[in-house]
Protein backbone atom coordinates (compact mmCIF):
# COMPACT_ATOMS: atom_id res chain seq x y z
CA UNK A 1 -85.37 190.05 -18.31
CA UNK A 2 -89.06 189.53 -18.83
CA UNK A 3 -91.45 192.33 -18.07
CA UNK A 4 -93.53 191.08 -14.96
CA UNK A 5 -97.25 191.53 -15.78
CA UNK A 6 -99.37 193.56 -13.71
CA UNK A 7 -103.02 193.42 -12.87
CA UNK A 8 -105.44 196.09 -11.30
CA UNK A 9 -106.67 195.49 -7.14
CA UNK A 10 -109.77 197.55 -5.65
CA UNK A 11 -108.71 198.72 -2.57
CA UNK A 12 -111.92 198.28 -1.13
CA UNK A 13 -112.85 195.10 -2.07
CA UNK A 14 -110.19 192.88 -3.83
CA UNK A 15 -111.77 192.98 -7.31
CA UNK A 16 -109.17 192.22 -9.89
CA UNK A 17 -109.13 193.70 -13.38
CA UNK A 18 -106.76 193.13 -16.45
CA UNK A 19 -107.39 196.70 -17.21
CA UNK A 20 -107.94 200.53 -15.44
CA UNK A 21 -111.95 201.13 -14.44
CA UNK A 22 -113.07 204.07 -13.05
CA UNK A 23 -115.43 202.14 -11.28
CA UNK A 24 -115.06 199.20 -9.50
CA UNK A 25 -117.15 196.25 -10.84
CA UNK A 26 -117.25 194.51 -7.69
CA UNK A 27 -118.37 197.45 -5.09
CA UNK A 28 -119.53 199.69 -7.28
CA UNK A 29 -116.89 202.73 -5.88
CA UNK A 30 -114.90 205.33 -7.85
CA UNK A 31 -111.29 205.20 -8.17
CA UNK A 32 -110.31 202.21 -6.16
CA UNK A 33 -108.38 200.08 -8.44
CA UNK A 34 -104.98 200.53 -7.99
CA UNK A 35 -102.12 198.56 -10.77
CA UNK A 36 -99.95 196.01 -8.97
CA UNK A 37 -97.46 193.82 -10.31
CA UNK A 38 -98.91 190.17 -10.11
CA UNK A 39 -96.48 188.02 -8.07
CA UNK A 40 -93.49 185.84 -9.66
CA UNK A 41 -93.80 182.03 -9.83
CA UNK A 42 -92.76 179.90 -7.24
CA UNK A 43 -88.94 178.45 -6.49
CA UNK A 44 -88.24 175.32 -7.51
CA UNK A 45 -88.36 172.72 -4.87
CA UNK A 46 -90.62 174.78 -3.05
CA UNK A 47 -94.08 174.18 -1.44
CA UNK A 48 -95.83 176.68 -3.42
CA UNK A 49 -96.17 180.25 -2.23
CA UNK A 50 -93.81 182.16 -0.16
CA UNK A 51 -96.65 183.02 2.15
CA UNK A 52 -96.67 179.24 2.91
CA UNK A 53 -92.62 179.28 4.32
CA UNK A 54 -90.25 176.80 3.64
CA UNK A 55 -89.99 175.66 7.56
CA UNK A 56 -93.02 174.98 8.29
CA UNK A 57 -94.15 171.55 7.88
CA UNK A 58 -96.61 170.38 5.88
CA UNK A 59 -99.59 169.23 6.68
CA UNK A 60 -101.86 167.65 3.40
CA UNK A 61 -102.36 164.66 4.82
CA UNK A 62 -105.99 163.11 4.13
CA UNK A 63 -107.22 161.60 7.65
CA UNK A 64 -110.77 159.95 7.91
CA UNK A 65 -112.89 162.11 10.19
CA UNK A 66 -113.69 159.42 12.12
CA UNK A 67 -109.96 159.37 13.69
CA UNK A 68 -109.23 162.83 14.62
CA UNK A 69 -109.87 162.57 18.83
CA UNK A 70 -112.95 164.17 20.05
CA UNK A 71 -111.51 165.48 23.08
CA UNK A 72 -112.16 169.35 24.30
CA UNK A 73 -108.76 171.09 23.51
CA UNK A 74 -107.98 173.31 26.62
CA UNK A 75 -108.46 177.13 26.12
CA UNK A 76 -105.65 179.74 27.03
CA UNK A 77 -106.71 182.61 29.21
CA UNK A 78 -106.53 186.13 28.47
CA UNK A 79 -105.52 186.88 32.02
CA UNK A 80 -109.19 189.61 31.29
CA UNK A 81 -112.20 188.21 32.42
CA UNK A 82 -114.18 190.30 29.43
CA UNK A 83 -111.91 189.25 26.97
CA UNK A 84 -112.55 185.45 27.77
CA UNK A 85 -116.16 186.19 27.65
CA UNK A 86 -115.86 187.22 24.14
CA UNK A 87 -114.03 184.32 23.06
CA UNK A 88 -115.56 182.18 24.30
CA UNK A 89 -113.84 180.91 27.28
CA UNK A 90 -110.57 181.92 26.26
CA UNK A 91 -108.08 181.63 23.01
CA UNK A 92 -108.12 178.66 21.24
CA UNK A 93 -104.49 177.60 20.39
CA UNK A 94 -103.83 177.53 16.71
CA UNK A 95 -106.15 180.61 16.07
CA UNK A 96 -105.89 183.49 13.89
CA UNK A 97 -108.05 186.36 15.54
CA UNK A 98 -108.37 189.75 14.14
CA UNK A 99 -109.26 193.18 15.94
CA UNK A 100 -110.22 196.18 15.17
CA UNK A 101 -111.53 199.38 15.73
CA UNK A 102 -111.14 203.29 15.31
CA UNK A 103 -107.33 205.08 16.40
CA UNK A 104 -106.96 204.99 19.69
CA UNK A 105 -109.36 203.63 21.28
CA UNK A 106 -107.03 201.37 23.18
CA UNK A 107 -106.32 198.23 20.71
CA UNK A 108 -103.00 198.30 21.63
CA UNK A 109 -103.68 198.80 25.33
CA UNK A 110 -106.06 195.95 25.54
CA UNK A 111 -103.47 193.07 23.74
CA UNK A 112 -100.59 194.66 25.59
CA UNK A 113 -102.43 194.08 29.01
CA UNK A 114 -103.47 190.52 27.80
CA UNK A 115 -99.76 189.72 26.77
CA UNK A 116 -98.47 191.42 30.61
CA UNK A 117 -101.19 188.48 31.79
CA UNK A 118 -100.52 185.67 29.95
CA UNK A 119 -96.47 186.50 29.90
CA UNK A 120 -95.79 184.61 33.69
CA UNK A 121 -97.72 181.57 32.08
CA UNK A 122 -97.15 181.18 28.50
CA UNK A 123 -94.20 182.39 26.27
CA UNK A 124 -95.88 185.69 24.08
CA UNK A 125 -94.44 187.91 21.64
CA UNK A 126 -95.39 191.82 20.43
CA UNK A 127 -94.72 192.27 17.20
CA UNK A 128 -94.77 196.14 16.14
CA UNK A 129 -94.85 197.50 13.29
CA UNK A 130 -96.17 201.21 14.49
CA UNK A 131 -94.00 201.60 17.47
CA UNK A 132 -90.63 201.50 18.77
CA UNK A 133 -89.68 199.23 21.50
CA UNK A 134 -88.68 202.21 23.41
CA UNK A 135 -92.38 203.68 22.65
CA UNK A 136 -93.75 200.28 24.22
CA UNK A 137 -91.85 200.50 27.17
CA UNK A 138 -93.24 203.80 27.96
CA UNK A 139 -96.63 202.59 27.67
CA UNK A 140 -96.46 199.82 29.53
CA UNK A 141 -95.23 201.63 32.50
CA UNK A 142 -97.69 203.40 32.09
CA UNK A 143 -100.22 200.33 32.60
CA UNK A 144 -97.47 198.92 35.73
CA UNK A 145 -96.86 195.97 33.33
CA UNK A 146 -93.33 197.45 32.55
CA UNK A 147 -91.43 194.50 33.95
CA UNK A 148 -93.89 191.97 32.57
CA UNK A 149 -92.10 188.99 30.53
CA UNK A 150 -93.22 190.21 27.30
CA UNK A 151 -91.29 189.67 24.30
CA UNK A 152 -90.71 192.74 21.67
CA UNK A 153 -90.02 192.51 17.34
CA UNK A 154 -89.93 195.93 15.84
CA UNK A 155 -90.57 194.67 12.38
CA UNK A 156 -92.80 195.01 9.31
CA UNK A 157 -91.07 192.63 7.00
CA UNK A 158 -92.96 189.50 6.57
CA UNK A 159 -89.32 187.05 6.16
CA UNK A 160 -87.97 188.67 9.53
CA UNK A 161 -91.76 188.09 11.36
CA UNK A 162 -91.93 184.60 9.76
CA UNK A 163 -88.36 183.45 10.85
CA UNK A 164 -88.42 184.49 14.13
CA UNK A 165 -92.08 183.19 14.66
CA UNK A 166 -90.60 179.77 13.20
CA UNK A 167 -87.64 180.08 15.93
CA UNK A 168 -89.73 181.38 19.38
CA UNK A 169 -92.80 179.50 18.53
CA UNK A 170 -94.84 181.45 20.52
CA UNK A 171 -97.86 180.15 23.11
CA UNK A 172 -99.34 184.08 21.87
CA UNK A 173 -98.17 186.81 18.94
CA UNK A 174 -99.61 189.84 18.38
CA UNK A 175 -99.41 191.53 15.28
CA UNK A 176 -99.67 195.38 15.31
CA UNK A 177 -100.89 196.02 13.09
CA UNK A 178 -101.74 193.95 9.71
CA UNK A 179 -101.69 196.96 7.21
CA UNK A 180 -98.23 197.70 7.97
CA UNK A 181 -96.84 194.49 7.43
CA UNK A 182 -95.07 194.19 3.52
CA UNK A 183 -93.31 191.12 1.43
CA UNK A 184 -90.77 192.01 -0.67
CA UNK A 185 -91.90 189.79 -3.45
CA UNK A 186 -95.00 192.28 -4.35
CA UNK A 187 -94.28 195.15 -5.31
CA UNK A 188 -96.92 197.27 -3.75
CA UNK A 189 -97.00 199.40 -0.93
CA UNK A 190 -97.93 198.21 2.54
CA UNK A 191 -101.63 198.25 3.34
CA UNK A 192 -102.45 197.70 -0.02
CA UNK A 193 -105.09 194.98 -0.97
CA UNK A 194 -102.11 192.06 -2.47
CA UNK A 195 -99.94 192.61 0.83
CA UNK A 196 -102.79 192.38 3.54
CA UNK A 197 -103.91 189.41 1.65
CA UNK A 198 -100.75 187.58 1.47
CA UNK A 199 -99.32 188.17 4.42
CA UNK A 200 -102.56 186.89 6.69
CA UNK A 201 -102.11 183.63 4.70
CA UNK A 202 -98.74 183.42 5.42
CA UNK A 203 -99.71 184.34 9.08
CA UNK A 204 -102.55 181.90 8.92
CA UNK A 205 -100.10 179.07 8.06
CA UNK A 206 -98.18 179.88 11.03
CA UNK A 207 -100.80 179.57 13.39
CA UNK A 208 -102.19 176.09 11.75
CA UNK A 209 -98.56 174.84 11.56
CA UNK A 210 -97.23 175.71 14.56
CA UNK A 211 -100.54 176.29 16.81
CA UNK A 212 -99.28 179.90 18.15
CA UNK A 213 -102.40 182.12 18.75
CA UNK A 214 -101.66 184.91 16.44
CA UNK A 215 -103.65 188.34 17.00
CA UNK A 216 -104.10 190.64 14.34
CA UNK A 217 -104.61 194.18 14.88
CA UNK A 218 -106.66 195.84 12.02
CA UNK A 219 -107.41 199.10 10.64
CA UNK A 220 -110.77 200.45 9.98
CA UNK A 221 -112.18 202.79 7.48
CA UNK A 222 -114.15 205.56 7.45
CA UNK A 223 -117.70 203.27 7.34
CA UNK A 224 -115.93 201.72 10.54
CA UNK A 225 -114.85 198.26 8.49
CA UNK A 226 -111.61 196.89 9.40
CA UNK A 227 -109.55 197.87 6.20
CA UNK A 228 -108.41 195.73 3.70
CA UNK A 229 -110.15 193.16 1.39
CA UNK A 230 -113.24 191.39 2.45
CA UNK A 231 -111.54 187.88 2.50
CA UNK A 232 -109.29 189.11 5.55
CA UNK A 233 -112.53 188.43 7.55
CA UNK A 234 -113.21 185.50 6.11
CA UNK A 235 -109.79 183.79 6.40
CA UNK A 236 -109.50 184.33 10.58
CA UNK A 237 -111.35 182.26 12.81
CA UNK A 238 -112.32 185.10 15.02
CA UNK A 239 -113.39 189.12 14.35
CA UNK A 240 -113.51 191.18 17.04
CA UNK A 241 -114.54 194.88 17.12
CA UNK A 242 -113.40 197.50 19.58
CA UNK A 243 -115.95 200.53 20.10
CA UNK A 244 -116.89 203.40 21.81
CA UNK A 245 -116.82 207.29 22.06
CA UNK A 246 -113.42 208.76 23.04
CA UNK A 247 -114.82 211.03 25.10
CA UNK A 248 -116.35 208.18 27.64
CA UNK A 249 -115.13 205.68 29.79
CA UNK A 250 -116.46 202.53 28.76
CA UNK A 251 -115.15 200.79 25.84
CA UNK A 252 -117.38 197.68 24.28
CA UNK A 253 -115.78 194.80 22.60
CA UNK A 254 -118.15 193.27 20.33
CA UNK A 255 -117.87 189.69 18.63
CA UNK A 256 -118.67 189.44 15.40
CA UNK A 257 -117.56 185.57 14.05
CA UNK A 258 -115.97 183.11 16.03
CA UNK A 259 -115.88 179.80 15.03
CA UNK A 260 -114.90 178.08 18.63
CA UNK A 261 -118.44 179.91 20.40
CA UNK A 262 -121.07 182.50 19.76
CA UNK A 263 -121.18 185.08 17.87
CA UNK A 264 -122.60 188.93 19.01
CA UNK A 265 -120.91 188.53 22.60
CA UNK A 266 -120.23 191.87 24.37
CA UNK A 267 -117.46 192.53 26.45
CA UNK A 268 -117.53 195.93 28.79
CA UNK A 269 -114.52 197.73 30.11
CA UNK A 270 -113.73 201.04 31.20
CA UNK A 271 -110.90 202.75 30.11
CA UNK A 272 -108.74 204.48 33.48
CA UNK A 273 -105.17 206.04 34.21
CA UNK A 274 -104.05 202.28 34.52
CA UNK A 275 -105.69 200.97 31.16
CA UNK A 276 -108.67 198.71 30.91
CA UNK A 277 -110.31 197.31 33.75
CA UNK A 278 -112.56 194.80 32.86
CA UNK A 279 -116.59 195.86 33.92
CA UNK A 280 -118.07 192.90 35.75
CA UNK A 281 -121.96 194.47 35.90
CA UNK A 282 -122.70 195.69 32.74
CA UNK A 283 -125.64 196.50 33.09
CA UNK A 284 -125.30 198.63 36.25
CA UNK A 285 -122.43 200.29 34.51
CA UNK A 286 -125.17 201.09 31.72
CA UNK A 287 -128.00 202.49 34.05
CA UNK A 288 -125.34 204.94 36.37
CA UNK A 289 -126.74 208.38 36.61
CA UNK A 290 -129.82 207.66 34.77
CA UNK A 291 -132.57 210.21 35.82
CA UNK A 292 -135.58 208.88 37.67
CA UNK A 293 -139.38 209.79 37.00
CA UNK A 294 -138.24 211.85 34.01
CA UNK A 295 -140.90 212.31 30.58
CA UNK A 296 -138.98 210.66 28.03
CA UNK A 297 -136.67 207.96 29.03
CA UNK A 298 -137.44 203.92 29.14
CA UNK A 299 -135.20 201.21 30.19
CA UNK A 300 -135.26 197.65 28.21
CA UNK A 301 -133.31 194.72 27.63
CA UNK A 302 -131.69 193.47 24.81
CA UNK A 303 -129.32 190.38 24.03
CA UNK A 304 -126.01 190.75 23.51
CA UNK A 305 -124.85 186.87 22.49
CA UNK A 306 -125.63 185.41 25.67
CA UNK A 307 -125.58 187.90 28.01
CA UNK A 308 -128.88 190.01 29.12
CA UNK A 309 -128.00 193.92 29.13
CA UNK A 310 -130.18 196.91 30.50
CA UNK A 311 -130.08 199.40 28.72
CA UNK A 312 -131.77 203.01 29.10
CA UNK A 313 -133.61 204.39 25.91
CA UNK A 314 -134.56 208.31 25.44
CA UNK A 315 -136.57 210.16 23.50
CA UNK A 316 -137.38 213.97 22.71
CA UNK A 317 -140.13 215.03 20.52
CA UNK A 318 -140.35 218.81 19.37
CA UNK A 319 -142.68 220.87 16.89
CA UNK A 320 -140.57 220.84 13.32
CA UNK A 321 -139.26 225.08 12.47
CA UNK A 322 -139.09 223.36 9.33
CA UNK A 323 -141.72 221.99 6.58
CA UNK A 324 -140.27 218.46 6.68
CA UNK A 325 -139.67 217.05 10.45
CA UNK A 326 -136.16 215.50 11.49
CA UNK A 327 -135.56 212.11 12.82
CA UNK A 328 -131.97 211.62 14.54
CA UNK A 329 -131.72 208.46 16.07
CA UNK A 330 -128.27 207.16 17.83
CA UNK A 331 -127.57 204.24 18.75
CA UNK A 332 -130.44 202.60 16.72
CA UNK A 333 -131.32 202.10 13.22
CA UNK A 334 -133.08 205.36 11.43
CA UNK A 335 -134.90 203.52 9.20
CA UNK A 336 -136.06 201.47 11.52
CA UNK A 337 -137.32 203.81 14.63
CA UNK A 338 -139.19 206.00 11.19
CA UNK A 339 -141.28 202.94 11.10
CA UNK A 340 -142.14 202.03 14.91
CA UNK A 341 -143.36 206.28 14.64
CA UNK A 342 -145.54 205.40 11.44
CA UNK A 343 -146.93 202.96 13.37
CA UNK A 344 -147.71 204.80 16.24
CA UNK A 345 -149.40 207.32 14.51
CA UNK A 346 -151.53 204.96 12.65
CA UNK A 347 -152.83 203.78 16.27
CA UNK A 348 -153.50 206.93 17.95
CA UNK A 349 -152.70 209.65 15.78
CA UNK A 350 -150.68 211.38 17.41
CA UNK A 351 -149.54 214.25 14.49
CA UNK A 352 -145.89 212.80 14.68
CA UNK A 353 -145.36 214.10 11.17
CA UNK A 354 -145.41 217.84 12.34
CA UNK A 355 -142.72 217.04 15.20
CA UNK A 356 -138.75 216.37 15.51
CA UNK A 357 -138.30 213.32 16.70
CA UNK A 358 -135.01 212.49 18.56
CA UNK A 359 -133.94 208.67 19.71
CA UNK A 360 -131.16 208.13 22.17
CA UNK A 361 -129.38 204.72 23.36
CA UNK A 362 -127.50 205.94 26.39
CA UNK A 363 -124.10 204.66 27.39
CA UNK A 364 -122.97 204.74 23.08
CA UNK A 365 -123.66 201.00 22.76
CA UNK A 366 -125.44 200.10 19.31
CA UNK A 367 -128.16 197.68 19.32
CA UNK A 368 -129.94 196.47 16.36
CA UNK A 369 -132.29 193.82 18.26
CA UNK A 370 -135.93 194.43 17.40
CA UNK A 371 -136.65 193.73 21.08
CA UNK A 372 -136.30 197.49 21.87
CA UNK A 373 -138.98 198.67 19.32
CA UNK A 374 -141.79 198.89 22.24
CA UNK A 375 -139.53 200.53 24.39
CA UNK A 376 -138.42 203.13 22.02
CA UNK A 377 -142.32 203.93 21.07
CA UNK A 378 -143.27 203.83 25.62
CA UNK A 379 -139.87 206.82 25.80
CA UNK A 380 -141.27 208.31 22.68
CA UNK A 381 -145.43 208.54 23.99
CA UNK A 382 -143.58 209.50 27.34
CA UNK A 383 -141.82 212.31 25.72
CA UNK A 384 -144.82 213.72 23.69
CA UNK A 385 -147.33 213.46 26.62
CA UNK A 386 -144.61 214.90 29.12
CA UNK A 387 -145.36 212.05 31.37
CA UNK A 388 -142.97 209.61 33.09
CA UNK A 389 -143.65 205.99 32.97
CA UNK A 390 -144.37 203.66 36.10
CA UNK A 391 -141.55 203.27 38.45
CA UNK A 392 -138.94 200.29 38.22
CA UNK A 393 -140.89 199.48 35.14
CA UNK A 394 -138.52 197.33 32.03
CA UNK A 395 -140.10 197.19 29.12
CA UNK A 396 -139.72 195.24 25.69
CA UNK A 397 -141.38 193.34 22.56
CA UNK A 398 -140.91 193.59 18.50
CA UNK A 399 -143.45 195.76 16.63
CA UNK A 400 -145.44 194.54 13.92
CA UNK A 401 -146.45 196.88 11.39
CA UNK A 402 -150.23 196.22 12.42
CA UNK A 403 -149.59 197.40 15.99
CA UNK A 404 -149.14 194.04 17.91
CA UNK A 405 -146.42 192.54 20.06
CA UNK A 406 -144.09 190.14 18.94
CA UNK A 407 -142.51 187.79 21.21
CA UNK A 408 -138.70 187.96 21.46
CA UNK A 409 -136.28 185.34 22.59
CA UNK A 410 -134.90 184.54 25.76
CA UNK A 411 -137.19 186.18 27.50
CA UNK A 412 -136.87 184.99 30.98
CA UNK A 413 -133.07 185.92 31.20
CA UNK A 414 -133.91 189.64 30.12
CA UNK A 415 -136.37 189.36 33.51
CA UNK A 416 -133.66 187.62 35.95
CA UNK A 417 -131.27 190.05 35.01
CA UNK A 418 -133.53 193.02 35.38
CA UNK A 419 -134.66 191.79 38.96
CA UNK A 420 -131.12 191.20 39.96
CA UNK A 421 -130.48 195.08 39.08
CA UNK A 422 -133.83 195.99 41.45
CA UNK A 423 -136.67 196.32 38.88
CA UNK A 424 -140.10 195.10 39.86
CA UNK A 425 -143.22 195.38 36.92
CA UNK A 426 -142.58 194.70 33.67
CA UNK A 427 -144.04 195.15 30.27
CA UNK A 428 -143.91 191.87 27.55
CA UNK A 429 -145.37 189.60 24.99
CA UNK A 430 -148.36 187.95 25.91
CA UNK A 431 -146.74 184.80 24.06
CA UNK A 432 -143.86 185.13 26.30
CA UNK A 433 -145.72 183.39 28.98
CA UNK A 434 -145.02 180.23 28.75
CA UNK A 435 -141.25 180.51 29.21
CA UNK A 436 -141.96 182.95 32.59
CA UNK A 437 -144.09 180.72 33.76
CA UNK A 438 -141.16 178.27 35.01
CA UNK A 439 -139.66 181.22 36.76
CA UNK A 440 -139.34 181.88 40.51
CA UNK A 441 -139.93 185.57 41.15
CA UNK A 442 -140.10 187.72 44.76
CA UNK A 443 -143.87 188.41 45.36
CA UNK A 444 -143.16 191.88 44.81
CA UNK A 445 -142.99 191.70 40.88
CA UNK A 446 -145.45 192.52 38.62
CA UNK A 447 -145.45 191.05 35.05
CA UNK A 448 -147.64 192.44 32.52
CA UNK A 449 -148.43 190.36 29.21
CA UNK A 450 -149.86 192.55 26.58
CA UNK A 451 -150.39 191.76 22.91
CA UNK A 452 -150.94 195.48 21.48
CA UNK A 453 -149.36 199.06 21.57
CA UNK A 454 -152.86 199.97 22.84
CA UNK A 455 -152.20 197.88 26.05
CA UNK A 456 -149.03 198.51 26.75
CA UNK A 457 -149.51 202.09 27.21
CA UNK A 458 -152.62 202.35 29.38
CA UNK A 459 -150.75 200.32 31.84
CA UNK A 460 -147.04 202.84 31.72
CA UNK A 461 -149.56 205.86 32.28
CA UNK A 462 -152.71 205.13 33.82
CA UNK A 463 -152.25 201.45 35.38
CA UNK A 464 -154.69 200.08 33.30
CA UNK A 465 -156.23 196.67 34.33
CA UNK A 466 -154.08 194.12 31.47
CA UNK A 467 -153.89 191.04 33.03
CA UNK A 468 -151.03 190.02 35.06
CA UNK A 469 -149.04 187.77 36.59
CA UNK A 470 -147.79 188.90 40.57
């Protein structure tokens, strides 16, 4: 019998090698690649690759773009309102959609609500690879979805997932999770890089094929990537990412590609007894408990794909004990609130560089919009002059490096949404005008167009006289 070659995989990235490297020449880390035997060559008679399955049809046909119908193809629900949101509207059928996010933070929960939903409409399938159906059951009595018409597959070989996929077709399959799933034509272990590869093409083939919506549950690492080689991302047509703290309520699912809507969508839920609920107000749910007329904190808006969020932004400044002064930021980019504080001490010289400077997004959402930068620099001024800013007052504009304000997009939705959630005077872009100027305000709010860091904070402590819009 011939010796089967083998080949070396990073398990980071995918990189192959002929040979053993310490280092990876594709990611640059230490002891990634791993030696797998390379795969067999394809039966005779066959399609091709096992991945692609002999009972699936095939579909190479060239067709002239001109002939494929234009009509909308109609959307499955979720049976979550959130989870729709994030979609876009809903699944698209034929889609392969990968999730992840850290252990336990309520994957499972989420696609096992979804499937409880969708069950009394659609035909759906849960196919485990981490749990027992007995293990299932518990949980979703748990949820009071016990008696749902949900369909189980304790499995994690790809032949048994691909026949009976081929046999149910399934309106919706979830796959939990990816990295446990194993062909026996490789030879390495599950979760390695050859397996997760293989098997999402195989799985990808199903959902073209067939057009079952197939959801992927993913791993992550410690950096908080969904594990697994980089193509895995690029093969689905949608990434989703679950986050949040354990230790709160609300969880955030975050969009990341989609290629049937936009991309960066945010959906909220809180996490209770009887699973996730989906969060409705977002912003509301953001700004609960936050401390009034206190030095220190700011509220602004930022853009999460299309939807306008509030969020609330603190600061604390403190002399340094030590010869080189800390910044901690969460929630927003170090690097980036260092600069906004060079800035600010080029304008009024403030000493910065002999305090500790901490930056806080409440509520454990991440936001890497630029939009925030004035309101992080009006909590951080609040902080260091002890004074609270005016009342009701939302705030935001990009930086420049020379002090100015930048105008930021979509500014009139940021104000509707803030005067929906009771906030009256606001602080923005002079060049933001022209897009407020089309909107219908109560008489009561006070818009403030300013075009330096200078302006902005005369009128958040002393009321200065910037001209304004009532």
């Amino acid at each position: 019998m011939a010796k089967r070659k083998t080949k070396f995989v990073c398990q980071e990235c995918g990189h192959e090698s002929s040979g053993w490297m310490g280092r990876c020449a594709g990611c640059g880390d230490w002891n990634t690649l791993i030696e797998e035997q390379m795969p067999g060559p394809a039966p005779s008679g066959g399609p091709g690759h096992w991945a692609l399955g002999p009972s699936l049809p095939d579909a190479a046909t060239v067709v002239p773009l001109s002939d494929i119908a234009a009509e909308d193809q109609q959307r499955l629900s979720s049976g979550l309102s959130e989870l729709d949101r994030v979609l876009g509207g809903g699944f698209v059928p034929g889609s392969l959609i990968l999730i992840g996010g850290d252990p336990g933070i309520g994957k499972s929960t989420l696609l096992l609500q979804c499937l409880a939903a969708t069950g009394s409409r659609q035909s759906v399938l849960y196919v485990s690879g981490e749990e027992s159906p007995r293990q299932i059951r518990l949980r979703a009595d748990r949820l009071q979805v016990g008696n749902a018409p949900i369909n189980l597959l304790a499995a994690t070989d790809y032949a048994t997932i691909m026949d009976t996929l081929a046999r149910k077709k399934p309106d919706l399959a979830v796959i939990d999770s990816i990295q446990t799933i194993y062909s026996t034509e490789l030879s390495s272990a599950p979760g390695s890089v050859a397996q997760i590869r293989e098997a999402t093409a195989g799985l990808l083939r199903v959902a073209k094929g067939l057009g079952t919506i197939i959801v992927l549950v993913g791993h992550v690492t410690k950096d908080g990537a969904i594990a697994g080689p980089r193509v895995l991302e690029h093969m689905v047509d949608t990434v989703l990412y679950f986050e949040g703290e354990r230790h709160m309520r609300y969880r955030m699912l975050r969009c990341v590609k989609n290629r049937f809507g936009a991309t960066d969508e945010l959906g909220l839920f809180e996490m209770t007894d009887r699973g996730l609920l989906a969060v409705d107000n977002a912003s509301m749910a953001l700004l609960s408990g936050r401390p009034l007329q206190v030095p220190g904190s700011a509220v602004t808006s930022c853009m999460e794909g299309t939807r306008p969020l509030l969020i609330e932004v603190q600061a604390l400044l403190q002399p340094s004990a030590y010869g080189a002064p800390q910044r901690m930021t969460q929630g927003l980019e170090r690097n980036r609130v260092t600069m906004l504080l060079a800035v600010l001490d080029k304008q009024f010289q403030f000493g910065l560089g002999n305090m500790d400077t901490y930056v806080n997004v409440v509520g454990g959402l991440r936001v890497n919009e630029p939009a925030i930068d004035l309101c992080a620099l009006a909590a951080v001024v609040s902080s260091y002059k002890n004074e609270p800013l005016r009342p009701n007052c939302l705030v935001f504009g990009e930086v420049g490096l020379a002090g100015e304000i930048r105008s930021v997009s979509q500014a009139e939705r940021r104000v509707q949404e803030a005067v929906r959630q009771g906030f009256n005077t606001f602080i923005l872009p002079g060049s933001c005008r022209t897009a407020l100027d089309k909107l219908s305000l109560p008489d009561q709010c006070d818009l403030f167009y300013v075009d330096k860091i200078g302006e902005a904070m005369d009128i958040l402590f002393s009321g200065g006289d910037t001209q304004h819009v009532s």
